[in-house]
N, C-alpha and C. Protein backbone atom coordinates (compact mmCIF):
# COMPACT_ATOMS: atom_id res chain seq x y z
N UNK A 1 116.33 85.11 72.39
CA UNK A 1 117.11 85.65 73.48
C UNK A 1 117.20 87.18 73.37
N UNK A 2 117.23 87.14 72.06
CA UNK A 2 117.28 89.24 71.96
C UNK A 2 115.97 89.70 72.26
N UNK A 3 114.88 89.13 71.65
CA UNK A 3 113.91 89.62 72.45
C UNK A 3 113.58 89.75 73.92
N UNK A 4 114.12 88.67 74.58
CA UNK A 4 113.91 88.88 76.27
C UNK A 4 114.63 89.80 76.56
N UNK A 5 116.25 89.99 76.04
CA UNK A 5 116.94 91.23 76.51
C UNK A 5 116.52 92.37 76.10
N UNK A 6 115.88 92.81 74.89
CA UNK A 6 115.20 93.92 74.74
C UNK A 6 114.29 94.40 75.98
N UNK A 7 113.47 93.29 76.12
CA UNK A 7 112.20 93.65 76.90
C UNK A 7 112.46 93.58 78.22
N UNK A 8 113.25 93.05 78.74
CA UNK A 8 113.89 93.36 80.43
C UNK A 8 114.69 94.78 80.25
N UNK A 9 115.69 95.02 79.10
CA UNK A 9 116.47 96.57 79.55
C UNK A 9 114.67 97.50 79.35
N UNK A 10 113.75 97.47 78.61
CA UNK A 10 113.04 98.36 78.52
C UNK A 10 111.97 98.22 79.74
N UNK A 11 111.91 97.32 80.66
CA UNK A 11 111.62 97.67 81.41
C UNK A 11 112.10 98.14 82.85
N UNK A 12 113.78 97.84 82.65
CA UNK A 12 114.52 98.52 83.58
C UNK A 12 114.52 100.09 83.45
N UNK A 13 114.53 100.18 82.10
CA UNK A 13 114.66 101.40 81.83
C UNK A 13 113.58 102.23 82.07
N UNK A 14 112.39 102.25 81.94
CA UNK A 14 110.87 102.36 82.68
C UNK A 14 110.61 102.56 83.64
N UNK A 15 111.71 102.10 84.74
CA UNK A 15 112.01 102.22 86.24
C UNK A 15 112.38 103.04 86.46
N UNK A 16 113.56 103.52 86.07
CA UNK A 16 114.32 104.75 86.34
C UNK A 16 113.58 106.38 86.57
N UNK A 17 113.89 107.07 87.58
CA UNK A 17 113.58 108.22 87.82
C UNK A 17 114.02 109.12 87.14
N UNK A 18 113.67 110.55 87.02
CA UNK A 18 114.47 111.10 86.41
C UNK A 18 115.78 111.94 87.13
N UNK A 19 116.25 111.57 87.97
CA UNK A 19 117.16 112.30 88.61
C UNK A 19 118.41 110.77 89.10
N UNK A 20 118.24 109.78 87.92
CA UNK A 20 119.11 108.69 87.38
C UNK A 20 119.00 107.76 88.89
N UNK A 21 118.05 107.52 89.61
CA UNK A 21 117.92 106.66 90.85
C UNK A 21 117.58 105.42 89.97
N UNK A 22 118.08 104.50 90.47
CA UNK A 22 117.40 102.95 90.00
C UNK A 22 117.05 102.45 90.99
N UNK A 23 115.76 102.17 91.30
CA UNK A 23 115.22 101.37 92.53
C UNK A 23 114.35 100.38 92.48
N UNK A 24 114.90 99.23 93.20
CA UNK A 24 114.51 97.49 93.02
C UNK A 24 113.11 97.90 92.66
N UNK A 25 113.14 96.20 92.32
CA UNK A 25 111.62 96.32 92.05
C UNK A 25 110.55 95.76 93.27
N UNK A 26 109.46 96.45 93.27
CA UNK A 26 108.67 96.39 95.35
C UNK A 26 108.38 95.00 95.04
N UNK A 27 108.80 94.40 96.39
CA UNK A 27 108.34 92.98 96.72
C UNK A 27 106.48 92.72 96.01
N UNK A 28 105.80 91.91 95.75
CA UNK A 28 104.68 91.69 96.10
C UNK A 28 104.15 91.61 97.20
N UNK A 29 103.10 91.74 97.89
CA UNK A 29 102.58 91.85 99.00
C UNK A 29 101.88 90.67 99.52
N UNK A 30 102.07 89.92 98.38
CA UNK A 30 101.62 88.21 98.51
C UNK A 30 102.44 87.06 98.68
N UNK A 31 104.01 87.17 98.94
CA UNK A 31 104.80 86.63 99.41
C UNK A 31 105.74 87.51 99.76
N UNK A 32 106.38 86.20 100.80
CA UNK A 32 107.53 86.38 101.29
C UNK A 32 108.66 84.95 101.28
N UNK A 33 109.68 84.73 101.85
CA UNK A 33 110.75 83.89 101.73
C UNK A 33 110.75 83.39 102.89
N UNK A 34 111.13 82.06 103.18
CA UNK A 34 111.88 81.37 104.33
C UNK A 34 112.78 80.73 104.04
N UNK A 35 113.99 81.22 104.51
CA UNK A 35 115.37 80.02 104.79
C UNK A 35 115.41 79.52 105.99
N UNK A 36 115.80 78.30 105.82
CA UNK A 36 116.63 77.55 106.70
C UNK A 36 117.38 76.33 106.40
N UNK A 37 118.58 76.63 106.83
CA UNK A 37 119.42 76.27 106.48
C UNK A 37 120.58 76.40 105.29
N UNK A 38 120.35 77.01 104.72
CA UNK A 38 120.75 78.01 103.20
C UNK A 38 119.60 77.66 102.52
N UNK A 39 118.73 76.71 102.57
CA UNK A 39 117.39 77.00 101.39
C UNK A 39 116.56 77.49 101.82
N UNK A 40 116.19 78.47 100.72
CA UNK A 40 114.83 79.38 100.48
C UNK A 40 113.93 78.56 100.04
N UNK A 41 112.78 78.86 99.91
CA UNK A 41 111.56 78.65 99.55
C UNK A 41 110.55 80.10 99.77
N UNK A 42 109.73 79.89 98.91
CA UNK A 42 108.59 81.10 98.54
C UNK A 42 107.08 80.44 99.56
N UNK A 43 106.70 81.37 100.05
CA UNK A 43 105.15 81.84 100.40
C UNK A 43 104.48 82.47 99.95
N UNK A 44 103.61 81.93 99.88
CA UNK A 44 102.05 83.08 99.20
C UNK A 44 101.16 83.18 100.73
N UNK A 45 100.92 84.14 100.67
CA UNK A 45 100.20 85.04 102.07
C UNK A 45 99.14 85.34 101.42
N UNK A 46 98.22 85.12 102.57
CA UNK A 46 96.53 85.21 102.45
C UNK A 46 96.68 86.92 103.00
N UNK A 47 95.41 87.45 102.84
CA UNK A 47 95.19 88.96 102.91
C UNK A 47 94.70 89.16 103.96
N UNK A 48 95.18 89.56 104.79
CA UNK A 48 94.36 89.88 106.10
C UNK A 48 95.74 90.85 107.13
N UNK A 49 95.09 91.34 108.46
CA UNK A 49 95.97 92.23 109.30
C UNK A 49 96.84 91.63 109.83
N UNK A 50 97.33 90.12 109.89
CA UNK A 50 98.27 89.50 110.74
C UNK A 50 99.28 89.51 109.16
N UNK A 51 99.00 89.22 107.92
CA UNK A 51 100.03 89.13 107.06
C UNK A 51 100.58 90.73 106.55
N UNK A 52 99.56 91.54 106.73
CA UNK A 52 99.85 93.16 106.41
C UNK A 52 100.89 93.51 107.76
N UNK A 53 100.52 93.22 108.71
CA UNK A 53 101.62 93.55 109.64
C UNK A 53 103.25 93.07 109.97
N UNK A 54 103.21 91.74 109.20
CA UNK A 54 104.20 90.69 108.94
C UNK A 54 105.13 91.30 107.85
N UNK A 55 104.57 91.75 106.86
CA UNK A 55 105.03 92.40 105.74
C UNK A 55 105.76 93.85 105.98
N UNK A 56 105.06 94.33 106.79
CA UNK A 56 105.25 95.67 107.13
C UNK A 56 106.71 95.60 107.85
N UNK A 57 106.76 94.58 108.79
CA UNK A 57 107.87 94.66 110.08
C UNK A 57 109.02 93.62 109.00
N UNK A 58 109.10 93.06 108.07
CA UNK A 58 109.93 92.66 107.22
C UNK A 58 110.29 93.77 106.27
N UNK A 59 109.73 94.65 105.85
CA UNK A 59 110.51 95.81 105.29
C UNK A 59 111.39 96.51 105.98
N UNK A 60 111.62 96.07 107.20
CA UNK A 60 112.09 97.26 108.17
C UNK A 60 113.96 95.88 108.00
N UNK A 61 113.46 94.58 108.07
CA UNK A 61 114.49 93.72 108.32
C UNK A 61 113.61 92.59 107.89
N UNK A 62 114.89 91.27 107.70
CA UNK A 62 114.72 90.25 107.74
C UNK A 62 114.21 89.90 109.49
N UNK A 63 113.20 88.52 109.44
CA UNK A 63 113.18 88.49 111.10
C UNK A 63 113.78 87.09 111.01
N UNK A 64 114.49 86.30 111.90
CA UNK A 64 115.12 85.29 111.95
C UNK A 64 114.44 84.97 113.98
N UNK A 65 114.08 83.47 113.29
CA UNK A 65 113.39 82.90 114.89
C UNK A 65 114.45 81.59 114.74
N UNK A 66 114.12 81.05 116.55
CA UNK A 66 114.48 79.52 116.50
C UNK A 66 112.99 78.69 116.74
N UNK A 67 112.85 77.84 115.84
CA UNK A 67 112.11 77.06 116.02
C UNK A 67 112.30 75.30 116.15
N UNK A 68 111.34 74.64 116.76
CA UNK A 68 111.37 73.44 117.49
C UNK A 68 110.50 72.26 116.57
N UNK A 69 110.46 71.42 116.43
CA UNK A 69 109.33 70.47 115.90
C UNK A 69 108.68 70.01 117.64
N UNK A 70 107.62 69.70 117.06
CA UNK A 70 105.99 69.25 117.39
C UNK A 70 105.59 68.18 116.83
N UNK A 71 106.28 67.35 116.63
CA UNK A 71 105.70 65.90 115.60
C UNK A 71 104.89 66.33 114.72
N UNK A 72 104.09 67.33 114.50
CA UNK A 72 103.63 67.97 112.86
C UNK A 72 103.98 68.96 112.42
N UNK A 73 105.00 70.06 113.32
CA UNK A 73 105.25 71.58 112.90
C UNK A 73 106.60 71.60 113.70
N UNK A 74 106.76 72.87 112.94
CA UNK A 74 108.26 73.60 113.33
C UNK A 74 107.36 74.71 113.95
N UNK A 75 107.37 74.90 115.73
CA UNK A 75 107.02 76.55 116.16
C UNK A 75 107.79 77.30 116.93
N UNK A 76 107.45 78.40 117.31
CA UNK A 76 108.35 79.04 118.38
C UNK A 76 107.34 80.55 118.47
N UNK A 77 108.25 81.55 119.26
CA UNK A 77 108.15 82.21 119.03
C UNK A 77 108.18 83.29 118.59
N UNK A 78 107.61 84.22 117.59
CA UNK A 78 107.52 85.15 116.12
C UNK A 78 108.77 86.23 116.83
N UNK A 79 108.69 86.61 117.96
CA UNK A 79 109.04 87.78 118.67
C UNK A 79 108.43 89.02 118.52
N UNK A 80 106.92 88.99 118.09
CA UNK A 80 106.63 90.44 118.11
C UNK A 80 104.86 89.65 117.93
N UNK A 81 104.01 90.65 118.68
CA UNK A 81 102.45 90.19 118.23
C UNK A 81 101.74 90.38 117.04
N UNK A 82 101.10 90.04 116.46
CA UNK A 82 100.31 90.44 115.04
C UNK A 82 98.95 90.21 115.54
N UNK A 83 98.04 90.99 115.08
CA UNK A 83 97.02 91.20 115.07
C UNK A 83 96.31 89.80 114.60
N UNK A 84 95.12 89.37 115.51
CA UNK A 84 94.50 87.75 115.11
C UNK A 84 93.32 87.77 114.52
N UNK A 85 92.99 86.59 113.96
CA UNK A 85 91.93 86.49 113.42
C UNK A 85 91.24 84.90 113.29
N UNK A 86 91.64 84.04 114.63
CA UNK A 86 91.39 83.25 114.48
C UNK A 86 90.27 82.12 114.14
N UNK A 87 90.57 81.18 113.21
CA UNK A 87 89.25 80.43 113.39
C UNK A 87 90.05 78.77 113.79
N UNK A 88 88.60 78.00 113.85
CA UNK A 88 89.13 76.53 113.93
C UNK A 88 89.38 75.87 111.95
N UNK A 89 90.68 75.25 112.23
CA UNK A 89 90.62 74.73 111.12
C UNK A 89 91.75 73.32 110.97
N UNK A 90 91.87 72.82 109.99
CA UNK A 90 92.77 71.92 110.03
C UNK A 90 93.86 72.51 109.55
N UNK A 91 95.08 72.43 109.92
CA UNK A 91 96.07 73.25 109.37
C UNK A 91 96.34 72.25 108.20
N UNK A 92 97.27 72.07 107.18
CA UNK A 92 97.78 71.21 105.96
C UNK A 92 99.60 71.32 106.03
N UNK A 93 100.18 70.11 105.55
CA UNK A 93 101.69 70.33 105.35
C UNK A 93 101.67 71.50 104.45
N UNK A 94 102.97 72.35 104.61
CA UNK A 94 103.08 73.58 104.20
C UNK A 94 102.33 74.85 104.47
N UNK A 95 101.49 74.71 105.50
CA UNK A 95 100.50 75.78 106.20
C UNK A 95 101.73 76.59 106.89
N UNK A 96 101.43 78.06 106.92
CA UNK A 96 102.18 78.71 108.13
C UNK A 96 101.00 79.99 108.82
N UNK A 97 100.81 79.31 110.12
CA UNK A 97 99.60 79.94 111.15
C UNK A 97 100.52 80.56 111.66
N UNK A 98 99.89 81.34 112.51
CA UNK A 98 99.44 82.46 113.96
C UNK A 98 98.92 81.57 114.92
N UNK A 99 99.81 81.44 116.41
CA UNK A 99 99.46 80.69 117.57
C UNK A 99 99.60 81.77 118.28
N UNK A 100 98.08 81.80 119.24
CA UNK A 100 98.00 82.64 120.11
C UNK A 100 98.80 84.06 120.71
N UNK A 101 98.51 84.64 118.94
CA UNK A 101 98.86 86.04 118.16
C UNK A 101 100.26 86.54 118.19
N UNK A 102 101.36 85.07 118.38
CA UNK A 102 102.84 85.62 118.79
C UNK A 102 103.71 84.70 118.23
N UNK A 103 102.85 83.58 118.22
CA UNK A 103 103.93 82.14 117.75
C UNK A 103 103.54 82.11 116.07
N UNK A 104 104.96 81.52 115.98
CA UNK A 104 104.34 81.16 113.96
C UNK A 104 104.99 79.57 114.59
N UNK A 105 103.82 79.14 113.54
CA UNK A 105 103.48 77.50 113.52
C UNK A 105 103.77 77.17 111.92
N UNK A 106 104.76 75.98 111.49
CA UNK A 106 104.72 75.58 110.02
C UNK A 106 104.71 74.32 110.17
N UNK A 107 103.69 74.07 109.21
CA UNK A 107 103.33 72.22 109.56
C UNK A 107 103.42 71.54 108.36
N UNK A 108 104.24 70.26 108.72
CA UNK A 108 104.58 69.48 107.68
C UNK A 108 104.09 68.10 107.98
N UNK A 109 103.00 68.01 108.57
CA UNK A 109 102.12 66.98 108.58
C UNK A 109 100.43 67.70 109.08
N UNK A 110 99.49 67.28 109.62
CA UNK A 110 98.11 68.11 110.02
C UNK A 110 97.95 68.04 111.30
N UNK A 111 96.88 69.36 111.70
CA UNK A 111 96.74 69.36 113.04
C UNK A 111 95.46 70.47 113.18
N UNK A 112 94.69 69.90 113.88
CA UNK A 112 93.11 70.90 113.99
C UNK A 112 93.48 71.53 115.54
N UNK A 113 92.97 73.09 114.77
CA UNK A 113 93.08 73.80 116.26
C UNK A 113 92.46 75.25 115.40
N UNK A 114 92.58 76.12 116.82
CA UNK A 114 92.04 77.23 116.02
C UNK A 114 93.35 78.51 115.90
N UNK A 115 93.59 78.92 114.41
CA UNK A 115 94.85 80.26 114.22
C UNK A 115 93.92 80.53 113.53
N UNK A 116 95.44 81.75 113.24
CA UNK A 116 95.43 82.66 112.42
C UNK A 116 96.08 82.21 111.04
N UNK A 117 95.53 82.32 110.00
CA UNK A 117 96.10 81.87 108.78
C UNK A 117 96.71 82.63 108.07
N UNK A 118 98.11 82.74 107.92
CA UNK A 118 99.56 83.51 107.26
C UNK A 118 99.39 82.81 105.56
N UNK A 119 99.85 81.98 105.34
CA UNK A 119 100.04 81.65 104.51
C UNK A 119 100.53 80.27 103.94
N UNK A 120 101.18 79.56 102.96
CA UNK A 120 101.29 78.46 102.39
C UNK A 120 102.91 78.73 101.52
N UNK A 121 103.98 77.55 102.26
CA UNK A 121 104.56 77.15 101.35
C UNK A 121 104.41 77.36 99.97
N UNK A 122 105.08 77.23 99.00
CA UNK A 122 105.17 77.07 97.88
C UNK A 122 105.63 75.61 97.14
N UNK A 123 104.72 74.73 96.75
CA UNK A 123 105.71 73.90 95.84
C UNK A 123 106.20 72.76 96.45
N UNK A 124 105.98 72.52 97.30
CA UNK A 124 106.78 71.42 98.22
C UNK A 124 105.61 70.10 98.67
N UNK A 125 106.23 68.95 98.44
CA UNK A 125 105.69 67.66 98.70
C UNK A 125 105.72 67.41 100.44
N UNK A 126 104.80 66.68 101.24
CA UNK A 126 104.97 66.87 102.50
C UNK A 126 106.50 65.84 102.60
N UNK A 127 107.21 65.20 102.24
CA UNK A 127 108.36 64.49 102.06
C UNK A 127 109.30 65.87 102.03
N UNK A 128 109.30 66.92 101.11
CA UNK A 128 110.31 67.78 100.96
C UNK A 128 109.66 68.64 102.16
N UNK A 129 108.92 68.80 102.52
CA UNK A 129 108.64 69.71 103.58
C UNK A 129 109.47 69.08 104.72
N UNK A 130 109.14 68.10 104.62
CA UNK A 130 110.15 67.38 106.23
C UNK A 130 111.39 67.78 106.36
N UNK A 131 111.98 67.89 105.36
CA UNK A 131 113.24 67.93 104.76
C UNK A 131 113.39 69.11 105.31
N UNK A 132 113.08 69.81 104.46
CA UNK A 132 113.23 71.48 104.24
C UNK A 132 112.96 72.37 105.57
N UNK A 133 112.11 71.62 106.61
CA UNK A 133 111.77 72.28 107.73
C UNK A 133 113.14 71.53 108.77
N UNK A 134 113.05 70.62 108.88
CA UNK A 134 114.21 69.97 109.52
C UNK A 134 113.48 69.35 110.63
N UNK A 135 112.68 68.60 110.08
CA UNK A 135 111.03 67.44 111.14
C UNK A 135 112.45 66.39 111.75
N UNK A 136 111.77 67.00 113.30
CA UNK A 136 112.61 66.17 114.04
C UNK A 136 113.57 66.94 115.09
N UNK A 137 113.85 67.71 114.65
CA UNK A 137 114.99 68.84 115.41
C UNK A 137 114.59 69.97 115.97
N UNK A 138 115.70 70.18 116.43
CA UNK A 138 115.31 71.25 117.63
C UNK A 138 116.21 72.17 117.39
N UNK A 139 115.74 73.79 117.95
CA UNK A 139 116.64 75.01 117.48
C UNK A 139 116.92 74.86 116.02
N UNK A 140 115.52 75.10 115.35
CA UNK A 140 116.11 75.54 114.09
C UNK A 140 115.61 76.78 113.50
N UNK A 141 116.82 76.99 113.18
CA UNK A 141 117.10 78.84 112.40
C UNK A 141 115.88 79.27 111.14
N UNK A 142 115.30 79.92 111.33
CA UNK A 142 114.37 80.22 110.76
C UNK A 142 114.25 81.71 110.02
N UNK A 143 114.81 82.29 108.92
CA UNK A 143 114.82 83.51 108.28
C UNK A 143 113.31 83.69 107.27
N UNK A 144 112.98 84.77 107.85
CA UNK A 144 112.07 85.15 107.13
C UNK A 144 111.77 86.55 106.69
N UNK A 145 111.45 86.77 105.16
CA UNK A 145 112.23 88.06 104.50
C UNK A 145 111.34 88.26 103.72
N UNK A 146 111.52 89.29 102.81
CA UNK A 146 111.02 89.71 101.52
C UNK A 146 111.31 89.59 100.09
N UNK A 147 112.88 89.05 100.49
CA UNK A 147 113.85 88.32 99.12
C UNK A 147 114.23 87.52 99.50
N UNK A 148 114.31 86.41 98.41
CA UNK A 148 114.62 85.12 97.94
C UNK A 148 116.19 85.32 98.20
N UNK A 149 116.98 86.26 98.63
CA UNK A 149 118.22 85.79 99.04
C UNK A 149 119.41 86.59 97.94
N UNK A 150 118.53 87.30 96.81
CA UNK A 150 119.32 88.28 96.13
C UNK A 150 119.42 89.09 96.17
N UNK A 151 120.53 89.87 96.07
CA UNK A 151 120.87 91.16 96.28
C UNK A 151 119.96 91.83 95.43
N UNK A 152 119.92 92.87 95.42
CA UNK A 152 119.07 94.09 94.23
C UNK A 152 119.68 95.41 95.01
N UNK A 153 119.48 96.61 94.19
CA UNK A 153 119.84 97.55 93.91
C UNK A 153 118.66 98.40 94.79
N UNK A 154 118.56 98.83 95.83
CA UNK A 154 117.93 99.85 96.12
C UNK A 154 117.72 100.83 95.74
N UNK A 155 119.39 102.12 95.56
CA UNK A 155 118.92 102.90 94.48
C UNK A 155 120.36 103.37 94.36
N UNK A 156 120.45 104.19 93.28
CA UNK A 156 122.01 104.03 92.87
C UNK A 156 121.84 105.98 92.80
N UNK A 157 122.64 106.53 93.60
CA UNK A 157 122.52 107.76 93.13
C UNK A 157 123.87 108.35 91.75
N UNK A 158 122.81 108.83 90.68
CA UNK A 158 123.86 109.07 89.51
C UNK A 158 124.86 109.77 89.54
N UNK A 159 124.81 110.92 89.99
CA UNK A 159 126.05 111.76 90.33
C UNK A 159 127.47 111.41 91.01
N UNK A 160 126.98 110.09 91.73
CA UNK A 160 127.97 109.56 92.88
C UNK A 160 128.70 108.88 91.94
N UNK A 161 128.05 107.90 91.12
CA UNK A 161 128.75 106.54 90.18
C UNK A 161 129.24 106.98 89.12
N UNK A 162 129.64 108.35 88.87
CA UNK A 162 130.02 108.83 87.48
C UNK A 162 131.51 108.28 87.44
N UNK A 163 131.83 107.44 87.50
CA UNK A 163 133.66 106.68 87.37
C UNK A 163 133.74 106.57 86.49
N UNK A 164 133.07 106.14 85.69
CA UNK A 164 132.86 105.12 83.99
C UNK A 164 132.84 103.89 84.18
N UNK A 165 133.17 103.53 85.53
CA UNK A 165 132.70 102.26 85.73
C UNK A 165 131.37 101.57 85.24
N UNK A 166 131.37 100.16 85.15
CA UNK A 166 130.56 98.99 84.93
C UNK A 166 130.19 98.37 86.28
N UNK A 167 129.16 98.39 86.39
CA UNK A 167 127.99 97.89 87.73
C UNK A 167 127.39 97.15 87.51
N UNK A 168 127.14 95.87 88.06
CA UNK A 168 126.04 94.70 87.73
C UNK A 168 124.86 95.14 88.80
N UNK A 169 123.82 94.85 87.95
CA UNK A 169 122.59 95.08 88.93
C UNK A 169 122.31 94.65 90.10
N UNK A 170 123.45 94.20 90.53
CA UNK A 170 123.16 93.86 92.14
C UNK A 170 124.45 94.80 93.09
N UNK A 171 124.58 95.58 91.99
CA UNK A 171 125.87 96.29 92.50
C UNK A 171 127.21 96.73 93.22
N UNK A 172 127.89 95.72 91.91
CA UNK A 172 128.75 94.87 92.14
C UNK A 172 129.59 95.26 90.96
N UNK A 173 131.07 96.31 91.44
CA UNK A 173 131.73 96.59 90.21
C UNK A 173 132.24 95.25 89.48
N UNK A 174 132.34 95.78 88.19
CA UNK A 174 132.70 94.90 86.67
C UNK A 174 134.05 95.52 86.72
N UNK A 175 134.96 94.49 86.69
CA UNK A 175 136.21 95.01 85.70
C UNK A 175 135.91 94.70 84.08
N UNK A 176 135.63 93.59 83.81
CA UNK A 176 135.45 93.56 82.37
C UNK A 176 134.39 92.84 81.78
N UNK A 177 133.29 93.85 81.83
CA UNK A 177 131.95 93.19 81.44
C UNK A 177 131.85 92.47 80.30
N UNK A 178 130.76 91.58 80.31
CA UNK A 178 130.47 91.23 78.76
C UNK A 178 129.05 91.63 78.24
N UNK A 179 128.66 90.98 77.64
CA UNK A 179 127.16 91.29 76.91
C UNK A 179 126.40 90.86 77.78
N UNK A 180 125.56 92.20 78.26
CA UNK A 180 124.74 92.08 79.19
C UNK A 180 124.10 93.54 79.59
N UNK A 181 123.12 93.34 80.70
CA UNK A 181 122.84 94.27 81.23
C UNK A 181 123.38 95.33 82.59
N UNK A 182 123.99 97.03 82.52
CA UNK A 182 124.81 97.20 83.42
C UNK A 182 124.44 98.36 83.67
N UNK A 183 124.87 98.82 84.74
CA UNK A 183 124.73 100.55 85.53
C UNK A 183 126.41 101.19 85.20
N UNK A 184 126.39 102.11 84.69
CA UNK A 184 127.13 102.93 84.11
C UNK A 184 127.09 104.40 84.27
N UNK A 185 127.72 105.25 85.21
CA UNK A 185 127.84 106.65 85.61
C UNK A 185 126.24 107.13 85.99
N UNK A 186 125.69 106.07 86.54
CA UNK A 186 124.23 105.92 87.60
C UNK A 186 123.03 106.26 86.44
N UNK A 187 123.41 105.14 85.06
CA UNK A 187 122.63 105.16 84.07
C UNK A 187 122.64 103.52 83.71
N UNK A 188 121.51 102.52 83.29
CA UNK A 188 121.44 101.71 82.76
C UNK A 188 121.89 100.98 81.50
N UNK A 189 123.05 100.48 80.90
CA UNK A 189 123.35 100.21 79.43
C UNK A 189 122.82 99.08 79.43
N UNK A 190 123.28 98.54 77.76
CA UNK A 190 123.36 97.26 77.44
C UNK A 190 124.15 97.11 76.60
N UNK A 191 125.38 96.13 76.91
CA UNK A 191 126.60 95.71 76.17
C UNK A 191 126.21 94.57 75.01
């Protein structure tokens, strides 16, 4: 256990600027998150201009759609166009396409047609996909982001936090910390 805490403060500490900014660590560019309903789940995104543009307009915000089932998918529409690249293919449970460069399509059973290919669920059985998408219903809330739903620290300016206060890395004053990792007068400790 001391070794993991060593090696996470030293690489928090590695982060740090020199003018005491702490700033999250950058999403990967190969996923992103979907909630619905309070559960998250992870995506891995294929490389191409419809997921670079997806990525891009999620740094700016979370995008939140309503989507519908289709007896194999949850779709609707994205609210904004992305650039296409379609071919014909079979989509798979846990697929998430590009429909006619505006709609996002997530399928929790199969369906041949021709998109754009976004990306893939993470991890999920087509049974938990049903689940998790809400197969069957209509108007459902659809968040899609760059975090899994945790806070993080954008950036902490040092001069500002000089209280002597105790900060949890999601920055969140401590009245009485314990052993752990903390932001302290817009500097990193470890208790």
């Amino acid at each position: 256990m001391q070794k993991i805490l060593s090696f996470l403060a030293v690489m928090l500490f590695c982060s740090c600027s020199a003018d005491n900014e702490v700033k999250a660590e950058v999403p990967t560019m190969n996923q992103i998150y979907i909630t619905i309903g309070g559960q998250t789940q992870s995506v891995t995104l294929v490389d191409n201009n419809a997921t670079h543009e997806l990525v891009a307009a999620l740094q700016n915000a979370p995008i939140t759609v309503t989507l519908n089932d289709n007896n194999f998918e949850i779709w609707g529409p994205l609210g904004r166009s992305l650039t296409t690249n379609n071919e014909q293919m079979t989509a798979q449970p846990g697929d998430i396409v590009l429909y006619n460069g505006s709609n996002i399509c997530i399928f929790y059973s199969s369906n041949s047609w021709s998109y754009t290919r976004l990306g893939k669920i993470d991890n999920l059985s087509e049974s938990e996909l049903r689940t998790f998408l809400k197969a069957g219903q209509s108007n459902i809330s659809v968040t899609l982001s760059l975090s899994s739903g945790t806070t993080a620290i954008k950036s902490i300016n040092g001069h500002r936090l000089e209280d002597g206060a105790y900060y949890s890395l999601n920055g969140v004053k401590v009245d009485n910390p314990s052993k752990g990792l903390y932001i302290k007068n817009g500097k990193k400790v470890i208790l």
